[in-house]
Protein backbone atom coordinates (compact mmCIF):
# COMPACT_ATOMS: atom_id res chain seq x y z
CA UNK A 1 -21.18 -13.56 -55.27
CA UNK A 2 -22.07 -10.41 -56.27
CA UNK A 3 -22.16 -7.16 -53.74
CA UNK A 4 -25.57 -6.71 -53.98
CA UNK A 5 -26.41 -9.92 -52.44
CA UNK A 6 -23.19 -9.75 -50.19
CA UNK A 7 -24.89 -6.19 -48.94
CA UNK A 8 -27.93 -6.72 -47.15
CA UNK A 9 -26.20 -9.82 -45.29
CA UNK A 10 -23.11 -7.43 -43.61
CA UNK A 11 -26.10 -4.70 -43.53
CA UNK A 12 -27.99 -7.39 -41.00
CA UNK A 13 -24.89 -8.47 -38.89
CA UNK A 14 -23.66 -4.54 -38.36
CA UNK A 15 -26.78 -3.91 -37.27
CA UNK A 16 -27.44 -6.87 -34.55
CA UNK A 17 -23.96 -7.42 -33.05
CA UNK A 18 -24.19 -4.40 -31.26
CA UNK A 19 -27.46 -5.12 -29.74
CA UNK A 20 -26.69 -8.73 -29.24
CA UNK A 21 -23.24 -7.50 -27.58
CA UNK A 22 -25.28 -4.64 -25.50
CA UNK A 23 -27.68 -7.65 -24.23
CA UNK A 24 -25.02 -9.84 -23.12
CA UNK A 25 -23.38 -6.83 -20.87
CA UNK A 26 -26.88 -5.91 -19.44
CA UNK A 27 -27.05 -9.55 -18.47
CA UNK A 28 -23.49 -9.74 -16.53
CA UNK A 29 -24.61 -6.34 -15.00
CA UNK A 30 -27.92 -7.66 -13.67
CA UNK A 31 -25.79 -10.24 -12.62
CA UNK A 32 -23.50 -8.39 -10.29
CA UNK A 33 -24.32 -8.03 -7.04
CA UNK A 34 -23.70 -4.94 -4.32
CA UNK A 35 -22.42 -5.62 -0.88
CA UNK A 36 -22.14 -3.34 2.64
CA UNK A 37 -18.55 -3.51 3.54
CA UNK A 38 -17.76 -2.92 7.03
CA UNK A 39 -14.02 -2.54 8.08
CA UNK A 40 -12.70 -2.58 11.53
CA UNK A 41 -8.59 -1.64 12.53
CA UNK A 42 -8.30 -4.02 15.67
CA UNK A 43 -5.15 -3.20 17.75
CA UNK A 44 -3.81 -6.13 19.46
CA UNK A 45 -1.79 -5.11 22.34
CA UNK A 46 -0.81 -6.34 25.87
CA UNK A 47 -1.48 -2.70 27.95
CA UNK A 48 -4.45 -3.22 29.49
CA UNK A 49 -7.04 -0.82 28.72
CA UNK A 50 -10.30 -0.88 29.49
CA UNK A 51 -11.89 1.77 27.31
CA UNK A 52 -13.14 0.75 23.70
CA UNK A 53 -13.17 -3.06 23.73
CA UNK A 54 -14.23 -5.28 20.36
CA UNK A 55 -17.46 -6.93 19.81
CA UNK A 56 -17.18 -10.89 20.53
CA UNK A 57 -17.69 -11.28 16.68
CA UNK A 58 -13.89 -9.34 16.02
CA UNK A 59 -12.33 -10.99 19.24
CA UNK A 60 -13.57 -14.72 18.04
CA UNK A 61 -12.02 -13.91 14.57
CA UNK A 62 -8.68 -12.97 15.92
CA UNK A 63 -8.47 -15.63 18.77
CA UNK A 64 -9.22 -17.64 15.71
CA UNK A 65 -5.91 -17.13 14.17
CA UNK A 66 -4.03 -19.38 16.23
CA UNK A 67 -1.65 -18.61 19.16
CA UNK A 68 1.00 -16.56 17.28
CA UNK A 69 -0.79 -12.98 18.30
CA UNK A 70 -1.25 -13.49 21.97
CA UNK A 71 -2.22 -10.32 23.22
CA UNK A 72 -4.10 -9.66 26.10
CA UNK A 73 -6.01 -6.60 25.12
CA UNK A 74 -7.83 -5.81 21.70
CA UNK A 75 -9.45 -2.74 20.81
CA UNK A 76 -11.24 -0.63 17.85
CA UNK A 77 -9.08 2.26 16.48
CA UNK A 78 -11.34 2.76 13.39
CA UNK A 79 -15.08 1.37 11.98
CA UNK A 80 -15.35 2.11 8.45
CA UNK A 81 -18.68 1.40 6.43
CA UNK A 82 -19.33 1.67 2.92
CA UNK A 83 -22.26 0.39 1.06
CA UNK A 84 -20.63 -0.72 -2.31
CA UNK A 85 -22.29 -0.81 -5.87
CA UNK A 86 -21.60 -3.19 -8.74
CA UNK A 87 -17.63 -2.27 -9.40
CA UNK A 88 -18.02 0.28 -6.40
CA UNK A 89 -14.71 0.91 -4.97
CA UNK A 90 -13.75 2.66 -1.30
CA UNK A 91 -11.39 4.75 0.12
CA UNK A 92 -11.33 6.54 3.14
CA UNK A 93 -8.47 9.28 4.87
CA UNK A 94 -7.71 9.84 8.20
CA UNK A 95 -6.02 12.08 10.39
CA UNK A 96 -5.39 9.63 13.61
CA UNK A 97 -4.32 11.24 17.26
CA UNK A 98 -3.23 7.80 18.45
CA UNK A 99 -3.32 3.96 17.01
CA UNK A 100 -3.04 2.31 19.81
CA UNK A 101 -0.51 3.49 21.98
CA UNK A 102 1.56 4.78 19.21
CA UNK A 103 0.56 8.80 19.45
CA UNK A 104 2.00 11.11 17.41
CA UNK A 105 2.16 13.84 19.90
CA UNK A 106 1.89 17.19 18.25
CA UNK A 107 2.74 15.81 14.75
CA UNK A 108 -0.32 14.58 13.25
CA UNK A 109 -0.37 10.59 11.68
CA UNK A 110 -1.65 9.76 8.34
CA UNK A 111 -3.52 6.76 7.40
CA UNK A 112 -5.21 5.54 4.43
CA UNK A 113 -7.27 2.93 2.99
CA UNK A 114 -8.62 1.56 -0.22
CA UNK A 115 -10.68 -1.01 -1.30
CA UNK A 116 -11.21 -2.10 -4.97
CA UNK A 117 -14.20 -3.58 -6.41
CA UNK A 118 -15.68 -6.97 -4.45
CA UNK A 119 -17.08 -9.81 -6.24
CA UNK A 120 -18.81 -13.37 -5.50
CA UNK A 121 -16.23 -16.00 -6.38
CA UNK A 122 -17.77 -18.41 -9.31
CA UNK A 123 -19.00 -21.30 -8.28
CA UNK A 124 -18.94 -20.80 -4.47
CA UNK A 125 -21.45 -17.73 -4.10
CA UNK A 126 -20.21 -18.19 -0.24
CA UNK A 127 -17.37 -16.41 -0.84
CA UNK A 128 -16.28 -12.67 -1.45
CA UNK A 129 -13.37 -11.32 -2.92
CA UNK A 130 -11.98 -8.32 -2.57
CA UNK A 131 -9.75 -7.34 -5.44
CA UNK A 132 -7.30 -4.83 -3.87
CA UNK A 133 -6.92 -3.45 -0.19
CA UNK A 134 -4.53 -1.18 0.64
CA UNK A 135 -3.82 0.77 3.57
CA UNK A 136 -0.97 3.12 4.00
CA UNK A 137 0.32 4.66 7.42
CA UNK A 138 2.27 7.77 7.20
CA UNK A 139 4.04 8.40 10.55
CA UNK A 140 6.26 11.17 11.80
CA UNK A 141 9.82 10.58 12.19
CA UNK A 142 11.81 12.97 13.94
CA UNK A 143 15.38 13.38 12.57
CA UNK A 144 17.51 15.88 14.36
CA UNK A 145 15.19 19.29 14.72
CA UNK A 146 12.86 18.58 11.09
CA UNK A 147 10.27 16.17 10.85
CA UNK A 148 10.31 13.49 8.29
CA UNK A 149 6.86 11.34 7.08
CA UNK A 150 7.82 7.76 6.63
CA UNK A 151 5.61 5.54 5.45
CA UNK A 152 4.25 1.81 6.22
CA UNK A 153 1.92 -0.39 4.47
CA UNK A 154 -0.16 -3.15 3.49
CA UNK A 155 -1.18 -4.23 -0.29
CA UNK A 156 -3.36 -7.38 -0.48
CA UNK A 157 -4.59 -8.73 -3.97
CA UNK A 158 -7.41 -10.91 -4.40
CA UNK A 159 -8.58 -11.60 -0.88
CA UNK A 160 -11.08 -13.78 -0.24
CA UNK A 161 -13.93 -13.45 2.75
CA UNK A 162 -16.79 -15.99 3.83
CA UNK A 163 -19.73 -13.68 2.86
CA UNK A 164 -21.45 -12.52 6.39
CA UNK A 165 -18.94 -13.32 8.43
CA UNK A 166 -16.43 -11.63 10.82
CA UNK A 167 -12.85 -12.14 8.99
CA UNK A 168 -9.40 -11.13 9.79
CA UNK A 169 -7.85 -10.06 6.48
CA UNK A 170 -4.20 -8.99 7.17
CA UNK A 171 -1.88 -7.70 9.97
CA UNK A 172 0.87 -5.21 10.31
CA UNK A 173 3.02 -4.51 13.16
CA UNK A 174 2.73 -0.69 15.13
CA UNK A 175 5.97 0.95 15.14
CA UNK A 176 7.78 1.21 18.16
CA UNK A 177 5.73 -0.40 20.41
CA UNK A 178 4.86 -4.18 19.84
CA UNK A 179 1.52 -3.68 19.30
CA UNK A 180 -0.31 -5.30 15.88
CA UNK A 181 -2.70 -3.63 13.38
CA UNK A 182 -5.33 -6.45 12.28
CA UNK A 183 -7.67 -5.36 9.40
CA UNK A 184 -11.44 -7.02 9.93
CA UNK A 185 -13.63 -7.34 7.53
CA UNK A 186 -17.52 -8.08 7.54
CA UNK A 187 -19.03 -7.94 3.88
CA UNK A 188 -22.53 -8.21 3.15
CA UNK A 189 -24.51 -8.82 0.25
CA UNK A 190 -27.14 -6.29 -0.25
CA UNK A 191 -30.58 -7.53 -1.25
């Protein structure tokens, strides 16, 4: 076959592929879908407070867990909202005075959270998933007369959420004082 033929063929294909391939990622963007993310830190505890108390929406979430976290008292330390884009992602910092009843005193605490992008799950558009949540708790630990930062954490991959409804993602125990840090989630497609 000679080039000149061969030519005006490869000529054509350069040409479309890009447009056909630019199409096909217009499509899977129209696709996507954005979501409002709202994220509650529940402390579960058993002092008996009677100041800042969780909706019934949080409280039947975490009572839904089973009887392994038995506390008697459960309360907001921190609503976080973010309305997230397609492949939006979230973080938010904060300087804490107490979580719970784990205070700090004069030394500040640290805490920290991000969220990576959320997705429907194929094939069950009921479903959210989250594809990384971390949050990391710096603390201040006294050693001697200096003041050390240690650090606690929680890394979930993939976690999965009934869109629209009140869900308890992960846990993690408060230093020093039996109390439990349960991370809430309520995501919400935006239309």
């Amino acid at each position: 076959m000679r080039i000149s033929k061969v030519f005006p063929i490869v000529l054509a294909l350069f040409i479309s592929v890009p447009g056909v391939l630019n199409a096909q990622s217009t499509e899977a963007l129209n696709e996507g879908r954005s979501y409002k993310l709202l994220l509650q830190v529940v402390v579960g505890s058993a002092v008996s407070e009677t100041d800042n108390e969780v909706s019934p929406a949080v409280r039947s979430a975490i009572v839904g867990l089973g009887p392994e976290f038995g506390y008697d008292r459960y309360t907001t330390a921190a609503s976080l909202y973010g309305p997230l884009g397609i492949n939006g992602q979230a973080q938010w910092k904060l300087v804490p005075k107490k979580l719970g009843s784990f205070g700090s005193g004069a030394m500040p605490i640290f805490a920290e959270w991000n969220i990576g992008t959320i997705e429907s799950v194929p094939g069950n558009p009921s479903l959210v998933e989250i594809r990384r949540f971390l949050f990391t708790l710096r603390i201040p630990a006294a050693i001697r007369e200096s003041v050390n930062y240690e650090s606690i954490g929680l890394t979930l991959n993939r976690v999965r959420a009934e869109a629209g409804k009140t869900s308890v993602i992960g846990n993690l125990p408060v230093p020093e004082t039996g109390e439990m840090l349960f991370f809430v989630v309520k995501i919400d497609e935006i239309r």
